[in-house]
Protein backbone atom coordinates (compact mmCIF):
# COMPACT_ATOMS: atom_id res chain seq x y z
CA UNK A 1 -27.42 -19.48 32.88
CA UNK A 2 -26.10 -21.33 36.03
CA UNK A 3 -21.99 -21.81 35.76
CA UNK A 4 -21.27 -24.92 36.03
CA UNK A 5 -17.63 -25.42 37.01
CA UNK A 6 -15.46 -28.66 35.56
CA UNK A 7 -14.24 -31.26 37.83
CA UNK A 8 -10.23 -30.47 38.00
CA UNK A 9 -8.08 -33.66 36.87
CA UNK A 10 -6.37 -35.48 39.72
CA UNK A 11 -2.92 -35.99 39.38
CA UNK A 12 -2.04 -40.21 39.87
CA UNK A 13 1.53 -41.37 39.86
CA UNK A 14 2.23 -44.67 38.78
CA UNK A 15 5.05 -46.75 38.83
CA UNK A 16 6.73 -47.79 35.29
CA UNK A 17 7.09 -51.18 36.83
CA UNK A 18 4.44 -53.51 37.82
CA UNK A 19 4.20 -53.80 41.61
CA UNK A 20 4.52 -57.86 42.52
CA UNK A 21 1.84 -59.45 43.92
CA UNK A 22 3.41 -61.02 46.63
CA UNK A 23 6.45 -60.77 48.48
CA UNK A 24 8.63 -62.36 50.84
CA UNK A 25 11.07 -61.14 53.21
CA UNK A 26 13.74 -63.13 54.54
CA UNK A 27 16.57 -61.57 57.31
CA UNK A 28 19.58 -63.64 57.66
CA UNK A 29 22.56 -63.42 59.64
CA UNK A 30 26.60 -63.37 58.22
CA UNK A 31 29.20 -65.43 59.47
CA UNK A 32 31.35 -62.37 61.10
CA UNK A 33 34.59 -63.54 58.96
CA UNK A 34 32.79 -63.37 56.07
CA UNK A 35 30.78 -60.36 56.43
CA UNK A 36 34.17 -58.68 57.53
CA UNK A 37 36.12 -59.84 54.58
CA UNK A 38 33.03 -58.82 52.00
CA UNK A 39 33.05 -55.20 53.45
CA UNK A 40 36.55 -54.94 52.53
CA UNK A 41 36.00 -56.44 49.66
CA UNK A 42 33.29 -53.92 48.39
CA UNK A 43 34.56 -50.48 50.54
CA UNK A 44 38.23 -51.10 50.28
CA UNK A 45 38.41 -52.93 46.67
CA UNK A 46 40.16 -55.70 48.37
CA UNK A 47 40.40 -59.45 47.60
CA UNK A 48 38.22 -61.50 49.71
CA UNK A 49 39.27 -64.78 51.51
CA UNK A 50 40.48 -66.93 49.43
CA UNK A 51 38.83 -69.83 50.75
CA UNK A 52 35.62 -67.87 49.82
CA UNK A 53 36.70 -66.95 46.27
CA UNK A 54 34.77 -69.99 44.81
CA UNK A 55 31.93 -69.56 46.98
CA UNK A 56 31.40 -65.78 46.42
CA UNK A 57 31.20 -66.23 42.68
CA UNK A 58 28.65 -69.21 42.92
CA UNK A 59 27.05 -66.98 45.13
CA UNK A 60 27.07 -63.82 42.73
CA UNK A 61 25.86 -66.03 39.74
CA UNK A 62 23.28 -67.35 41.78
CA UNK A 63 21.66 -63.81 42.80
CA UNK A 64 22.23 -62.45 39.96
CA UNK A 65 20.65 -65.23 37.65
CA UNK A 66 17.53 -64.67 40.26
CA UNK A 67 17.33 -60.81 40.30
CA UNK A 68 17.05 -61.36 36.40
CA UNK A 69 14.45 -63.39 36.34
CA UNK A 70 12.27 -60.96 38.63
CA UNK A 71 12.50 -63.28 41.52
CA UNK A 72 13.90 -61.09 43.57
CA UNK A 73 11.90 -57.89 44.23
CA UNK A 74 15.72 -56.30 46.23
CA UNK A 75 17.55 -57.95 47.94
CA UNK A 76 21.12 -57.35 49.86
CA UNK A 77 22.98 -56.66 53.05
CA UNK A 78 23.52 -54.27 55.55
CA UNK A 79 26.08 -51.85 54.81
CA UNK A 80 28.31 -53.16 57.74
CA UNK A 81 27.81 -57.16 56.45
CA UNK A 82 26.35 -58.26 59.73
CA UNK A 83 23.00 -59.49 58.35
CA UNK A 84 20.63 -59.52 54.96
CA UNK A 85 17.11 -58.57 53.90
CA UNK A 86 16.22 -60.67 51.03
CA UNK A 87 12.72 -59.86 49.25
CA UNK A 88 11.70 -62.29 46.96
CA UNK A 89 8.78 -61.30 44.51
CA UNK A 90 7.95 -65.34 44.04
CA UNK A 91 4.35 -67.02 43.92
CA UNK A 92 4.33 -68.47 47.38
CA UNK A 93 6.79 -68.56 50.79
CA UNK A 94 7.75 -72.15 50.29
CA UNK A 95 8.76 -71.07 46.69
CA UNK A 96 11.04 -68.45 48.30
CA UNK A 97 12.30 -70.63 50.97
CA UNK A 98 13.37 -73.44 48.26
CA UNK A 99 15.58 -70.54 46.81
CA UNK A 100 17.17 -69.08 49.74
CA UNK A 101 18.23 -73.03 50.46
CA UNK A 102 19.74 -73.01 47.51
CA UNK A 103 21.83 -70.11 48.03
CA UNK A 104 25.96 -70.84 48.08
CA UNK A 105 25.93 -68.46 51.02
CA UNK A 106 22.92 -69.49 52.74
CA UNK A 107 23.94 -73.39 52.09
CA UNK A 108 27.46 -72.98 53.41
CA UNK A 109 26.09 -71.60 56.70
CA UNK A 110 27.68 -68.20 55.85
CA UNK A 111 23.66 -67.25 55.81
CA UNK A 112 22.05 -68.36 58.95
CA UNK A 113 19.67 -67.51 61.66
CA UNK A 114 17.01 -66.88 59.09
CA UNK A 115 13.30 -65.33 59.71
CA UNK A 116 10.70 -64.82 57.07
CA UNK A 117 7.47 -63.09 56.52
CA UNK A 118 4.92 -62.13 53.84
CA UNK A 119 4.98 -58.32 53.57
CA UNK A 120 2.72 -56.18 52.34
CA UNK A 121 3.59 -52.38 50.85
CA UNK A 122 1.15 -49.99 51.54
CA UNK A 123 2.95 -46.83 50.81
CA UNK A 124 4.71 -45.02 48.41
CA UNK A 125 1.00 -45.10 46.86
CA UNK A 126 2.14 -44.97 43.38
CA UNK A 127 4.55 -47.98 43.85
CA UNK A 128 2.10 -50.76 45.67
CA UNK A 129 -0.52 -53.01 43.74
CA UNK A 130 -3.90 -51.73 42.43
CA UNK A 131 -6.03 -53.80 45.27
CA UNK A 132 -3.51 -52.24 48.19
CA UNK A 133 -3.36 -49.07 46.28
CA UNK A 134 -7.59 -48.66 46.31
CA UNK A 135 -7.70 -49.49 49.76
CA UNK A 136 -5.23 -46.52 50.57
CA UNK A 137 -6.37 -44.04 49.00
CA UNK A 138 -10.22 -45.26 50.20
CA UNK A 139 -8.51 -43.97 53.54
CA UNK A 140 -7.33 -41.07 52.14
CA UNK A 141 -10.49 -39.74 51.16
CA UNK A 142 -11.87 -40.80 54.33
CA UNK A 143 -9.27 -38.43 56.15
CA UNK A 144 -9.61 -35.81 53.61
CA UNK A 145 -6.08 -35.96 52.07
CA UNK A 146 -7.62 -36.95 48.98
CA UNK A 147 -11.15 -35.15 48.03
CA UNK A 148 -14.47 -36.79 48.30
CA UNK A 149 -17.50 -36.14 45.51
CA UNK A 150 -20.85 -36.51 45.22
CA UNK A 151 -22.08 -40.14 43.94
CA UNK A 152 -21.78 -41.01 40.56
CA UNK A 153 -19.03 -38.12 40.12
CA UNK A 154 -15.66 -39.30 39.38
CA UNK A 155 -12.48 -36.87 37.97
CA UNK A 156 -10.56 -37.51 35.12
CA UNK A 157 -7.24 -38.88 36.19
CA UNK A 158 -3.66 -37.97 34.46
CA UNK A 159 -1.48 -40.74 35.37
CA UNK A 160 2.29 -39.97 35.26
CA UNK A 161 4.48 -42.76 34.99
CA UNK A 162 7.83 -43.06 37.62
CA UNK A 163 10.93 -44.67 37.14
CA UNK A 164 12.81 -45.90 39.95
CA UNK A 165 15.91 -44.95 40.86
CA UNK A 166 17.64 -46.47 43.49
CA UNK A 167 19.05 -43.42 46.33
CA UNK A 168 22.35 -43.13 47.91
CA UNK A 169 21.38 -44.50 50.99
CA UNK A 170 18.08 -46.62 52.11
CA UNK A 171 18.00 -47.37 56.26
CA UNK A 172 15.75 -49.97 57.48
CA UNK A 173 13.48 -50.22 60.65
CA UNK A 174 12.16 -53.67 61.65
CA UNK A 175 9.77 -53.07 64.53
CA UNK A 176 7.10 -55.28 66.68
CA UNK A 177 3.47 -54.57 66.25
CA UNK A 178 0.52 -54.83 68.51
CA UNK A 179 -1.83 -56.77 65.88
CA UNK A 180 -4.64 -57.62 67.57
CA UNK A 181 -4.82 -53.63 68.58
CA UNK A 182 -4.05 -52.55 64.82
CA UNK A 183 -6.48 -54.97 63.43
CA UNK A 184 -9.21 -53.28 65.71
CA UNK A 185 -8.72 -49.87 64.90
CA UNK A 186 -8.63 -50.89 61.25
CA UNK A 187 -12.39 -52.87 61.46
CA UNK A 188 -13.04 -50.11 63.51
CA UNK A 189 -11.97 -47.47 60.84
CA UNK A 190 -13.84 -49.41 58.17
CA UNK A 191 -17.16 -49.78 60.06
CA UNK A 192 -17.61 -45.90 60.68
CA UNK A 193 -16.85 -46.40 64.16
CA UNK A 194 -14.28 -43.39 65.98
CA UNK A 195 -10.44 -44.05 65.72
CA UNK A 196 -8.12 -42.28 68.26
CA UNK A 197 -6.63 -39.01 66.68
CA UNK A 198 -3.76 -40.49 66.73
CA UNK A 199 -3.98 -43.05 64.28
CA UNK A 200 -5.33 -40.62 61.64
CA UNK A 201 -2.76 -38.62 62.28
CA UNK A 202 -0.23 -41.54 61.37
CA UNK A 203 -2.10 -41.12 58.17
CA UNK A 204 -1.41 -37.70 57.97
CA UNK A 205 2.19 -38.16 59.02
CA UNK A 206 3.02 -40.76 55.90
CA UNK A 207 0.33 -39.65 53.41
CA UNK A 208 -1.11 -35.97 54.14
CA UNK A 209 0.63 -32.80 52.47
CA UNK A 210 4.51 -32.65 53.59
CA UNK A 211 4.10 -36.60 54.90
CA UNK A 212 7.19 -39.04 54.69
CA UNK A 213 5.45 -39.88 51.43
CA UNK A 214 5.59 -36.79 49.54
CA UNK A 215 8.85 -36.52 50.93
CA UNK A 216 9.99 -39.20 49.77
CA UNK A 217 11.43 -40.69 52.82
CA UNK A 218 9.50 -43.79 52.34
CA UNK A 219 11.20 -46.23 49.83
CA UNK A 220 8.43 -49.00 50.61
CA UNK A 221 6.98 -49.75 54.04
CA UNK A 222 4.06 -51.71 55.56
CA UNK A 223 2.91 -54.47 57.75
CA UNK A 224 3.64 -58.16 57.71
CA UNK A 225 0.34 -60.29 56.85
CA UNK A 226 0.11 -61.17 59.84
CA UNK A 227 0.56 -57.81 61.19
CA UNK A 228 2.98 -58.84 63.73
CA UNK A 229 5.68 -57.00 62.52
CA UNK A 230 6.01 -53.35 60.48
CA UNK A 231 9.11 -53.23 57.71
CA UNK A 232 10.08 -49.84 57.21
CA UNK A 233 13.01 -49.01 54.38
CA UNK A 234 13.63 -45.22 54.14
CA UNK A 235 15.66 -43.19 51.30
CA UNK A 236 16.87 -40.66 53.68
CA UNK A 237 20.59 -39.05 54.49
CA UNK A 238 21.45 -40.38 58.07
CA UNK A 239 20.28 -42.96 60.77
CA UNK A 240 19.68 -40.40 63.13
CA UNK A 241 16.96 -39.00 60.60
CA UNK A 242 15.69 -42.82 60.26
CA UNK A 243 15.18 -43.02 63.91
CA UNK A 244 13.18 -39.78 63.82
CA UNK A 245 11.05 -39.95 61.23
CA UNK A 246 10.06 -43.70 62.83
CA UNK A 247 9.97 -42.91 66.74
CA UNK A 248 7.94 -39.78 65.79
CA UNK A 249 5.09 -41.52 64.18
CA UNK A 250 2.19 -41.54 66.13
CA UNK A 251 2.01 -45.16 65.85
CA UNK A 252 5.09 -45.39 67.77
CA UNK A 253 4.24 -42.82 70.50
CA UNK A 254 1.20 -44.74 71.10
CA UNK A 255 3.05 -48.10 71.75
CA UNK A 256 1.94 -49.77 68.60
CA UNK A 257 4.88 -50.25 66.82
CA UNK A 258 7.77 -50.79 69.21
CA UNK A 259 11.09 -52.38 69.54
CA UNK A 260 12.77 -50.59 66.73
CA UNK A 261 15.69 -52.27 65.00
CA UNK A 262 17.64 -50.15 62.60
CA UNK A 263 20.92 -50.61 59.75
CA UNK A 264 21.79 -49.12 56.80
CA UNK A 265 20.80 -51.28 53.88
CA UNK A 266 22.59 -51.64 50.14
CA UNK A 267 20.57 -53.17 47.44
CA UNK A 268 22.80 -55.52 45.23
CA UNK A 269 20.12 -57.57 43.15
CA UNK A 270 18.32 -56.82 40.88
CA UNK A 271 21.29 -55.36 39.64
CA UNK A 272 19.24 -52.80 37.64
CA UNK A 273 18.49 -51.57 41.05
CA UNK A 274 22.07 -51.54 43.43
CA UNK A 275 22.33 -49.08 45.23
CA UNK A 276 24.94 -46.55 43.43
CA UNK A 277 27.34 -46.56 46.18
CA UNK A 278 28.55 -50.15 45.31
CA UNK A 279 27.09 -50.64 41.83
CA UNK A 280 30.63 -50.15 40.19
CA UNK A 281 32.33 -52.67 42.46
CA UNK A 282 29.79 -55.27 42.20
CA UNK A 283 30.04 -54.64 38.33
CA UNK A 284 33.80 -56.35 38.73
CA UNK A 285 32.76 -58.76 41.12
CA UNK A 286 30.59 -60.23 38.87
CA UNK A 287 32.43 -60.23 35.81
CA UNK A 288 35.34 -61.64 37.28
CA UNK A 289 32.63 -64.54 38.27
CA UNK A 290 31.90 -65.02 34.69
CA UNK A 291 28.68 -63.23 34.36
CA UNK A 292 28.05 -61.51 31.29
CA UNK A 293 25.84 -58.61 32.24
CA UNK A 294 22.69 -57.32 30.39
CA UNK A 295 22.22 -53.57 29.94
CA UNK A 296 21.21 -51.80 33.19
C-alpha cells in the first residue's frame, strides 16, 4: 500500500485585536518651551508651566477620550518632546484632520508644522489586515519563506492568538521612497517578470527565518499609499541598532528608501497601550485632569 504522508499544520499568528482598516499618520512639531517643560514634566515628575496647566489637561482629556473610542490606533511624542506621530485608526483623512484641529495642543499652536499620510502596515504579518496580510504571505510563498503545494491542496492552519504588549522602547525611521521604482518592481514581481536579488532579499531580511520580523524588531512598518514615503517603528534596545537594522536593508543599499530620519518614540494613547516607561506618570497626569480611568 502506497504511504501517503499528512499535510503538517501551519502555524498562523493572529493578533487578539482587529487590525484597522485604515490609518492615518500625522507628524507635528512642539513649541520648544513646551516640549521642554513636558519632558520634565514626565522624566523629572515636575510641574509643568503653569500657563500650560489648563491646556495640558484639556489636552489629556481630549486624547484620552479619543484613544478610548479606538480613534486613535497610537499615538504620542518623541521621547525628547521635539515632535509627534499621531496615528489615527478613523474612516477617512479629512475625518482625522477634523480631530487633530481640534486638539488643545494642536489649536494653541503648541502642535504645528503638521504632515499627514495614509499608511499602510505590511509587516508584523500577524498584526496587519486580512487583504494586506494575503498579499504578504502570496509573496512569501513566491520566495519560498512560506511553502507552496500542489493545486487544490491547502494545510490545516492552527491560529494562535497574540496580545500586544507595548516594549520598553519603540524608535522610528521616516524615510523617502523612490515610488515610481518600487511600484515597478512590484507589477514586475506580480507579472512573473525577474526582480533584482536584492529586493527579494529585502523580503528575506524582514520576513525569511531570523528576519526583523521573527525578531521582533518590527513593531509595524510599511509604505505610505502613495508610496512616497516608508514608516518604520522598531521595538528594539538602542538607536544605533535602529539605524542598522534600517541602513542595512537592501532596500536602502539600493537607494530606494533614503533620507532616513530617526527618534525615539513613547506611545501615550491608547492608554491601554503607553509605553511602560511613562505609563505610571501619565496615570497622575490624567487623574489630576479629572479623568476617571477604565481598567487597562
Amino acid at each position: 500500500m502506497k504511504q501517503v504522508w499528512p499535510i503538517p499544520s501551519e502555524i498562523k499568528l493572529v493578533s487578539a485585536v482587529p487590525f484597522p482598516e485604515h490609518l492615518f499618520v500625522c507628524f507635528a512639531k512642539i513649541k520648544p518651551e513646551t516640549g521642554e517643560s513636558l519632558k520634565s514634566a514626565f522624566e523629572g515628575g515636575k510641574k509643568p508651566l503653569k500657563k500650560l496647566e489648563t491646556t495640558l489637561h484639556e489636552h489629556l482629556i481630549y486624547t484620552y477620550n479619543l484613544g478610548e473610542k479606538g480613534l486613535f490606533w497610537e499615538a504620542g511624542p518623541a521621547t525628547d518632546f521635539s515632535e509627534i506621530l499621531y496615528i489615527f485608526s478613523t474612516s477617512s483623512l479629512a475625518e482625522a484632520r477634523r480631530l487633530m484641529r481640534k486638539e488643545p495642543f494642536y489649536r494653541e499652536g503648541i502642535f504645528f508644522d503638521d504632515w499627514w499620510f495614509e499608511w499602510h502596515v505590511h509587516v508584523p504579518t500577524w498584526k496587519i489586515k486580512q487583504t494586506d496580510r494575503e498579499m504578504m504571505e502570496g509573496l512569501m510563498r513566491e520566495v519560498n519563506i512560506l511553502p507552496n503545494y500542489p493545486p487544490g491542496v491547502k494545510p490545516p492552519v492552527t491560529e494562535i492568538k497574540v496580545e500586544t504588549v507595548t516594549p520598553l522602547r519603540l524608535f522610528v525611521s521616516i524615510s523617502k521612497a523612490r515610488a515610481e521604482s518600487i511600484k515597478q518592481l512590484e507589477r514586475d514581481q506580480q507579472a512573473g517578470k525577474p526582480v533584482p536579488a536584492f529586493f527579494i532579499n529585502h523580503a528575506f531580511n524582514r520576513l525569511g527565518p531570523g528576519g526583523t520580523v521573527q525578531m521582533g524588531y518590527d513593531w509595524e512598518a510599511g509604505p505610505s499609499l502613495d508610496q512616497f514615503y516608508d514608516l518604520t517603528i522598531m521595538s528594539v534596545g538602542s538607536l544605533q541598532m535602529a539605524q542598522l537594522l534600517r541602513e542595512n536593508d537592501p532596500v536602502s543599499q539600493n537607494g530606494l528608501f533614503y533620507d532616513h530620519r530617526y527618534f525615539e518614540w513613547c506611545i501615550l494613547v491608547p492608554f491601554k497601550k503607553a509605553s511602560p516607561t511613562y505609563k505610571e506618570t501619565l496615570k497622575k497626569l490624567l487623574k489630576q485632569a479629572g479623568v476617571k480611568l477604565a481598567k487597562d
